[in-house]
Protein backbone atom coordinates (compact mmCIF):
# COMPACT_ATOMS: atom_id res chain seq x y z
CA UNK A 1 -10.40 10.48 -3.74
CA UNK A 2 -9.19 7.10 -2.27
CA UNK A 3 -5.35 5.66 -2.26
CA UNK A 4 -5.33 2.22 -1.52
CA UNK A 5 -1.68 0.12 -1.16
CA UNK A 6 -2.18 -3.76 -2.38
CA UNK A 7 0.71 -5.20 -0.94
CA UNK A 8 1.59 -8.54 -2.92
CA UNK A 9 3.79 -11.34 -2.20
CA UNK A 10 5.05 -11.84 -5.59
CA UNK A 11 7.92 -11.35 -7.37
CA UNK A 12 7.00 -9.17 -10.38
CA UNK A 13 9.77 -10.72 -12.85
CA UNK A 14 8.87 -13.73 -11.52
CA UNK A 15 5.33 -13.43 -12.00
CA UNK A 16 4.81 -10.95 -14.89
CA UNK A 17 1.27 -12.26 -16.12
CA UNK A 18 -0.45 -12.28 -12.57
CA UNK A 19 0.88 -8.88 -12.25
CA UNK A 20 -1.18 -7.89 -15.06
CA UNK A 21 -4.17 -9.62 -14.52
CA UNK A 22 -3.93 -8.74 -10.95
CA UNK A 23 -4.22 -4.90 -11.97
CA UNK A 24 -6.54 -5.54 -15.00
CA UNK A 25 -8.84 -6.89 -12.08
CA UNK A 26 -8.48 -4.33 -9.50
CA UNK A 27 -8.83 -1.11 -11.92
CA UNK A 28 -12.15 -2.96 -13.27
CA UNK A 29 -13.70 -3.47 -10.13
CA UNK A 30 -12.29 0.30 -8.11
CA UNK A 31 -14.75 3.05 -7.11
CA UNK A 32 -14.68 5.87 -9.24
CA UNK A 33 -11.92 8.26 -7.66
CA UNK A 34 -10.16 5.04 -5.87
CA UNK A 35 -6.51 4.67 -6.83
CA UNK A 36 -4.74 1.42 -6.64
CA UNK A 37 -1.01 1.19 -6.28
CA UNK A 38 0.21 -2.46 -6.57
CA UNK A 39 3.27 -3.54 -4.94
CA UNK A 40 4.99 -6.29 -4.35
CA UNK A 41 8.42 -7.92 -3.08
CA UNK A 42 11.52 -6.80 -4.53
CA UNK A 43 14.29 -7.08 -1.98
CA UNK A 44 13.79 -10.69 -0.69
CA UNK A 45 11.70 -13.93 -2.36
CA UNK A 46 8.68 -13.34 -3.86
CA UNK A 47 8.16 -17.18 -5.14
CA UNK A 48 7.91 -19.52 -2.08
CA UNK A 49 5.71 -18.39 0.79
CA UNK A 50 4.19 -21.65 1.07
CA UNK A 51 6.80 -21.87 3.24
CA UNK A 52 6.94 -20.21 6.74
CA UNK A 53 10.59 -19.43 7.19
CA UNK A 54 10.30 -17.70 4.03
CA UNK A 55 7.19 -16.04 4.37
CA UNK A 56 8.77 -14.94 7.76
CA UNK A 57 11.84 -13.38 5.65
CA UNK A 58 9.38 -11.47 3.24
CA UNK A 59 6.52 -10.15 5.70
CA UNK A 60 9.41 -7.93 7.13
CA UNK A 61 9.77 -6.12 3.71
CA UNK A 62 5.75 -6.10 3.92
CA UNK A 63 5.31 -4.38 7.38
CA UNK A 64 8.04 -1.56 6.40
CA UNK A 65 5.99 -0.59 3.58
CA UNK A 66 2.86 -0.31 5.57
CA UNK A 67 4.86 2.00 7.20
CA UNK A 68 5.58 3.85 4.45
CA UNK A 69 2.31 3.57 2.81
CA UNK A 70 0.85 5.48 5.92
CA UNK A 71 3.04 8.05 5.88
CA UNK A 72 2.97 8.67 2.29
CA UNK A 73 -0.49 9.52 2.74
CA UNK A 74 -2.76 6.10 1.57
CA UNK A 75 -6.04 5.55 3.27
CA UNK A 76 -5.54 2.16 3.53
CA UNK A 77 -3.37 -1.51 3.08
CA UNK A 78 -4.11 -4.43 1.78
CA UNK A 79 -2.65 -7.64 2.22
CA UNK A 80 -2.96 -9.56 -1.15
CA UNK A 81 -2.09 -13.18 0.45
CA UNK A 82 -3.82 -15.86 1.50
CA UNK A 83 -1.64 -15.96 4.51
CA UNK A 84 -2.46 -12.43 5.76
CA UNK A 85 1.22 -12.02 6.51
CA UNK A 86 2.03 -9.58 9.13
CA UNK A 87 -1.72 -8.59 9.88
CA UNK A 88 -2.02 -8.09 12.89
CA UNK A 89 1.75 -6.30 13.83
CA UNK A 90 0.73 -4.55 11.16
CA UNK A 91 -3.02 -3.19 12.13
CA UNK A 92 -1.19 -2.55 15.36
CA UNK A 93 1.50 -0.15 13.83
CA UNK A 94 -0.61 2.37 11.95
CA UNK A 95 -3.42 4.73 12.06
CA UNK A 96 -5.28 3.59 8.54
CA UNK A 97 -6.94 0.22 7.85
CA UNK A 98 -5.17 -2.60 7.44
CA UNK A 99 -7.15 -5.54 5.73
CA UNK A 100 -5.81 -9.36 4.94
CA UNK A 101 -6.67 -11.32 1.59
CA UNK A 102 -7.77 -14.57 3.94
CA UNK A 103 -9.29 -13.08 6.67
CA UNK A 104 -11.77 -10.99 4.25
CA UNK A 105 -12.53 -13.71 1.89
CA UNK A 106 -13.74 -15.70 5.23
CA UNK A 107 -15.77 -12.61 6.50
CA UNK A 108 -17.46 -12.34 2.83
CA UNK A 109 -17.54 -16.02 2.12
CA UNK A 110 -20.03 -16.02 5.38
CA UNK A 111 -22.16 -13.59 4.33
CA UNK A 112 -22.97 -15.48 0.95
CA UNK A 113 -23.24 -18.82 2.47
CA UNK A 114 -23.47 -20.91 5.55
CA UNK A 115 -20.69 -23.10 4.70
CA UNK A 116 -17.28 -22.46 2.84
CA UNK A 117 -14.93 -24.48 1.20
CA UNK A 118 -11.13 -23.72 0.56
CA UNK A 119 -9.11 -25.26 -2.31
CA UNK A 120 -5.45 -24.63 -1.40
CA UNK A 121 -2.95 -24.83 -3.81
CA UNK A 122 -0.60 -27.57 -2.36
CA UNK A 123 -0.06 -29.75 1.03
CA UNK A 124 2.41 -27.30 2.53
CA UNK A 125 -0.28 -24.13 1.68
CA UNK A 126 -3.12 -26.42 3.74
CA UNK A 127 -1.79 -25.90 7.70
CA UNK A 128 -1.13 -22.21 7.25
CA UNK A 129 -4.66 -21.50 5.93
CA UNK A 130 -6.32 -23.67 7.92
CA UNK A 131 -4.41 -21.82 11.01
CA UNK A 132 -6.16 -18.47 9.72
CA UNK A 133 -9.47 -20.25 9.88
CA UNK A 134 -9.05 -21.01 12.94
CA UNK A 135 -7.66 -17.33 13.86
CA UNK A 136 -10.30 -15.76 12.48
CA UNK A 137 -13.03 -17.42 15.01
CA UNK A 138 -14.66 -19.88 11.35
CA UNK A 139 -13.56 -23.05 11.94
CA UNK A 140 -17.69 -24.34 12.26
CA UNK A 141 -18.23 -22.57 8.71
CA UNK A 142 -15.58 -23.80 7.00
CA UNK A 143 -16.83 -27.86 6.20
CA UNK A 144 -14.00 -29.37 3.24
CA UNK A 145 -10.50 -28.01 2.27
CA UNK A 146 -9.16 -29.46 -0.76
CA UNK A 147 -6.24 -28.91 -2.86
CA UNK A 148 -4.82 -28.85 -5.92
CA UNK A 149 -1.33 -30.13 -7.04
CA UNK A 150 0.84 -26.90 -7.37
CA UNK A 151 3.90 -27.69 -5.54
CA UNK A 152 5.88 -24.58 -7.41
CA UNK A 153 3.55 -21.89 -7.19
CA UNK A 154 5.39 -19.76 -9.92
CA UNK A 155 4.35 -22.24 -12.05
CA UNK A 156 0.52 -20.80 -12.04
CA UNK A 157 2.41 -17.80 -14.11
CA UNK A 158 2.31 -19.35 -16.85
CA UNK A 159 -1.54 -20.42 -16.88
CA UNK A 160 -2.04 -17.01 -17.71
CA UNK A 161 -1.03 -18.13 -21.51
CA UNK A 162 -3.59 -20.32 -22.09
CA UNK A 163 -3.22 -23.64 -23.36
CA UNK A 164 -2.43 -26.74 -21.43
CA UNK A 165 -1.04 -24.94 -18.50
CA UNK A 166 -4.52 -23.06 -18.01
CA UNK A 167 -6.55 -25.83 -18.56
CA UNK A 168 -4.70 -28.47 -16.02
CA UNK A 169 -4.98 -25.56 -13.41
CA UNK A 170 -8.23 -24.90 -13.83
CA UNK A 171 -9.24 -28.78 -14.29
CA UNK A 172 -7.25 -29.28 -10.59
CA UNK A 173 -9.70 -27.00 -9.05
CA UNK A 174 -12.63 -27.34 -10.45
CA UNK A 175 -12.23 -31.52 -9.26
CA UNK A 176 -10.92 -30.16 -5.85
CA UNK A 177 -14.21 -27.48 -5.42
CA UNK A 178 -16.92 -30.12 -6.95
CA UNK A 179 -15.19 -32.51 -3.66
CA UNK A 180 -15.96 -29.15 -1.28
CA UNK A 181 -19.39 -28.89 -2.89
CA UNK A 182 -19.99 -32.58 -2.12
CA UNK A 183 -18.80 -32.31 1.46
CA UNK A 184 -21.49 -29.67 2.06
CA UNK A 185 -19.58 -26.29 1.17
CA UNK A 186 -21.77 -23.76 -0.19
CA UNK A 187 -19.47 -21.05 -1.18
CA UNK A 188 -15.77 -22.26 -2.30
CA UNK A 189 -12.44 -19.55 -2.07
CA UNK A 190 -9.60 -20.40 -4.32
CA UNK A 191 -7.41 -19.85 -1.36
CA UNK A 192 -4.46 -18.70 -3.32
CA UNK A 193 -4.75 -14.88 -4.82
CA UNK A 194 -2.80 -15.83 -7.99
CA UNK A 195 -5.67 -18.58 -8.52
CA UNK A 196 -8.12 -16.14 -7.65
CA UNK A 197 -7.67 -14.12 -10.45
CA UNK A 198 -6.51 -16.87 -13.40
CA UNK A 199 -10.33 -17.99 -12.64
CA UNK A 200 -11.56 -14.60 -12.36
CA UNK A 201 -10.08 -14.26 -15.92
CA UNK A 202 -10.90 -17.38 -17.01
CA UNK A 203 -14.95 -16.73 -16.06
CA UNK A 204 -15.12 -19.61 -13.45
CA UNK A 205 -17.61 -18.51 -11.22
CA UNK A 206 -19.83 -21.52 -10.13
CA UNK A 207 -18.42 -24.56 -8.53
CA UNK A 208 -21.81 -26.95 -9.00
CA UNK A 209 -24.86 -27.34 -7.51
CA UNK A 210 -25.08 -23.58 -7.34
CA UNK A 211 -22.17 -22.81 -4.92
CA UNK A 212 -20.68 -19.58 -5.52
CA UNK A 213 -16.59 -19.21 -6.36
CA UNK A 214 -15.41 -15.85 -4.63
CA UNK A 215 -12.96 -13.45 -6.22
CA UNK A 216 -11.55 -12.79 -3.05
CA UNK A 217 -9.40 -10.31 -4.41
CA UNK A 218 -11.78 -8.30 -5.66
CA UNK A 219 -13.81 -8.58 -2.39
CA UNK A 220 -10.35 -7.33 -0.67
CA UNK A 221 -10.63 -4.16 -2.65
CA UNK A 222 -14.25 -3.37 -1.34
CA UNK A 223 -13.80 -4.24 1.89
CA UNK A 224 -10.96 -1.74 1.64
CA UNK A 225 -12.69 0.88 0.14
CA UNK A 226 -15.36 0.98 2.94
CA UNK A 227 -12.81 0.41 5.17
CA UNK A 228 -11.66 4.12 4.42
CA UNK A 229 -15.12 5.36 4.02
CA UNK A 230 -16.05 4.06 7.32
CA UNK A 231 -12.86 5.61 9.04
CA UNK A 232 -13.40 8.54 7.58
CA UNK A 233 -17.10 8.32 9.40
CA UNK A 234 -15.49 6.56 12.90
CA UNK A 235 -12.86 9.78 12.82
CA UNK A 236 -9.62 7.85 12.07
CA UNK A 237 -11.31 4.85 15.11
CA UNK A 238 -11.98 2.11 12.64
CA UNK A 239 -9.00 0.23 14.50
CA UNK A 240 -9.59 -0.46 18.15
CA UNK A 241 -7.11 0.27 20.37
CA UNK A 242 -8.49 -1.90 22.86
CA UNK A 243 -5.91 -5.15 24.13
CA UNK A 244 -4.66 -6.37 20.42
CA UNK A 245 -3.68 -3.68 18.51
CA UNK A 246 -3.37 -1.22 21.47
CA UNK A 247 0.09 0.78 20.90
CA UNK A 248 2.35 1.96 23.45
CA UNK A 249 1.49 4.92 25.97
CA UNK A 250 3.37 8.26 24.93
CA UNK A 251 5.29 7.78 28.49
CA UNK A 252 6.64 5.05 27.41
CA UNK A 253 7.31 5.72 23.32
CA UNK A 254 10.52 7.46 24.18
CA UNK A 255 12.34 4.33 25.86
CA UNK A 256 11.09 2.20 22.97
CA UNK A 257 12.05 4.60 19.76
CA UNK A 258 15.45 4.49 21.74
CA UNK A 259 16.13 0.73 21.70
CA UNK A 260 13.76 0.35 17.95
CA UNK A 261 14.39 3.06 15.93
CA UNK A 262 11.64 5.33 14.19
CA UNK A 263 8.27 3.22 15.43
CA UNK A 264 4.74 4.11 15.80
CA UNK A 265 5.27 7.85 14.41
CA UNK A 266 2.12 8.75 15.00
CA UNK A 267 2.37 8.72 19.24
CA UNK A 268 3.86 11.74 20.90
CA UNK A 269 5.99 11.44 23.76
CA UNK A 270 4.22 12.73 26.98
């Protein structure tokens, strides 16, 4: 048995038909025995994290329930958005694996090709991806971004339907990953997980000329559930400790929990 916590950005009022597609997706493509629990933001936002401020106001709501997730026993997180908000505080705070959306569809995106190219969902979406690239060590594999014209990103919702909606979604990126195809991109990521699964749904799967379009969310699920087989194998080590994510030494957690409140649970004080 496998418990794995996707962690969305999304609003589920606000976004009612990604929610299901989202978890018509997921349970499709799970290991036998894996079990998926979607969540996603319900205190604060949920529709604008094309913005940073925002994002910045949500990704606290996100780390606390990694911190729950942990220590309501899941094997592992995973960050369902292209911005892989709060990745690295949060592969620093807990024991299990934390994985982002972005940063995985990068790692598998260079494993079925030897160029990639992003289609972002608006102007504002471009920087912040394109700041994960460059994060993640890829900027030399990643040749075009291009973008659609979503400036209100709840609008994708209703795409879900059918209809007009779908089809001027799905025409915007197919013209913006035919442009990363022609600018030498051999694999292309929707790089916007509501996207990612109205093609998914929709059966878009080639971008021309052979290029592959990646599912990125599904990809996040498998990296995920090795993630927890190979921890289980490493003996809880699959997260180095080493510099980035190193935590604080038990002589010190005391001082720390004082000024913070209940952090890294896991240390005991020497």
């Amino acid at each position: 048995m496998m418990r794995i916590w996707y962690q969305s950005m999304t609003r589920a009022e606000a976004w009612p038909a990604y929610a299901a597609a989202l978890q018509r997706t997921l349970a499709a493509a799970a290991d036998p025995g894996t079990r998926i629990e979607i969540h996603g933001i319900t205190r604060r936002g949920g529709i604008g994290d094309q913005y940073r401020s925002l994002e910045f106001i949500e990704t606290i709501e996100v780390l606390e329930n990694v911190a729950r997730a942990e220590a309501e026993g899941f094997d592992a997180v995973l960050l369902g958005n292209i911005a892989d908000p709060g990745l690295r505080p949060a592969r620093e705070m807990v024991s299990i694996p934390v994985l982002g959306l972005c940063e995985t569809a990068l790692l598998t995106a260079c494993q079925m090709g030897a160029s990639i190219g992003l289609v972002v969902a608006n102007d504002k979406h471009q920087s912040r991806v394109v700041e994960n690239v460059t994060l993640a060590g890829l900027g030399g594999r990643v040749v075009a971004v291009e973008r659609m014209q979503v400036d209100r990103l709840v609008d994708l919702d209703a795409a879900f339907a059918g209809g007009a909606a779908r089809d001027r979604v799905i025409g915007q990126f197919m013209a913006a990953a035919e442009a990363c195809v022609a600018r030498g991109a051999e694999v292309v990521i929707p790089a916007a997980g509501v996207a990612m699964i109205l093609l998914a749904e929709a059966g878009i799967q080639d971008a021309g000329g052979g290029a592959p379009v990646l599912n990125a969310s599904v990809a996040l699920l498998k990296a995920g559930e090795m993630a927890v087989k190979l921890n289980r194998l490493m003996g809880g080590r699959f997260t180095s400790r080493r510099r980035t994510y190193a935590q604080p030494p038990p002589g010190q957690i005391a001082e720390l929990r004082a000024a913070y409140g209940d952090i890294f649970p896991r240390i005991v004080p020497s």
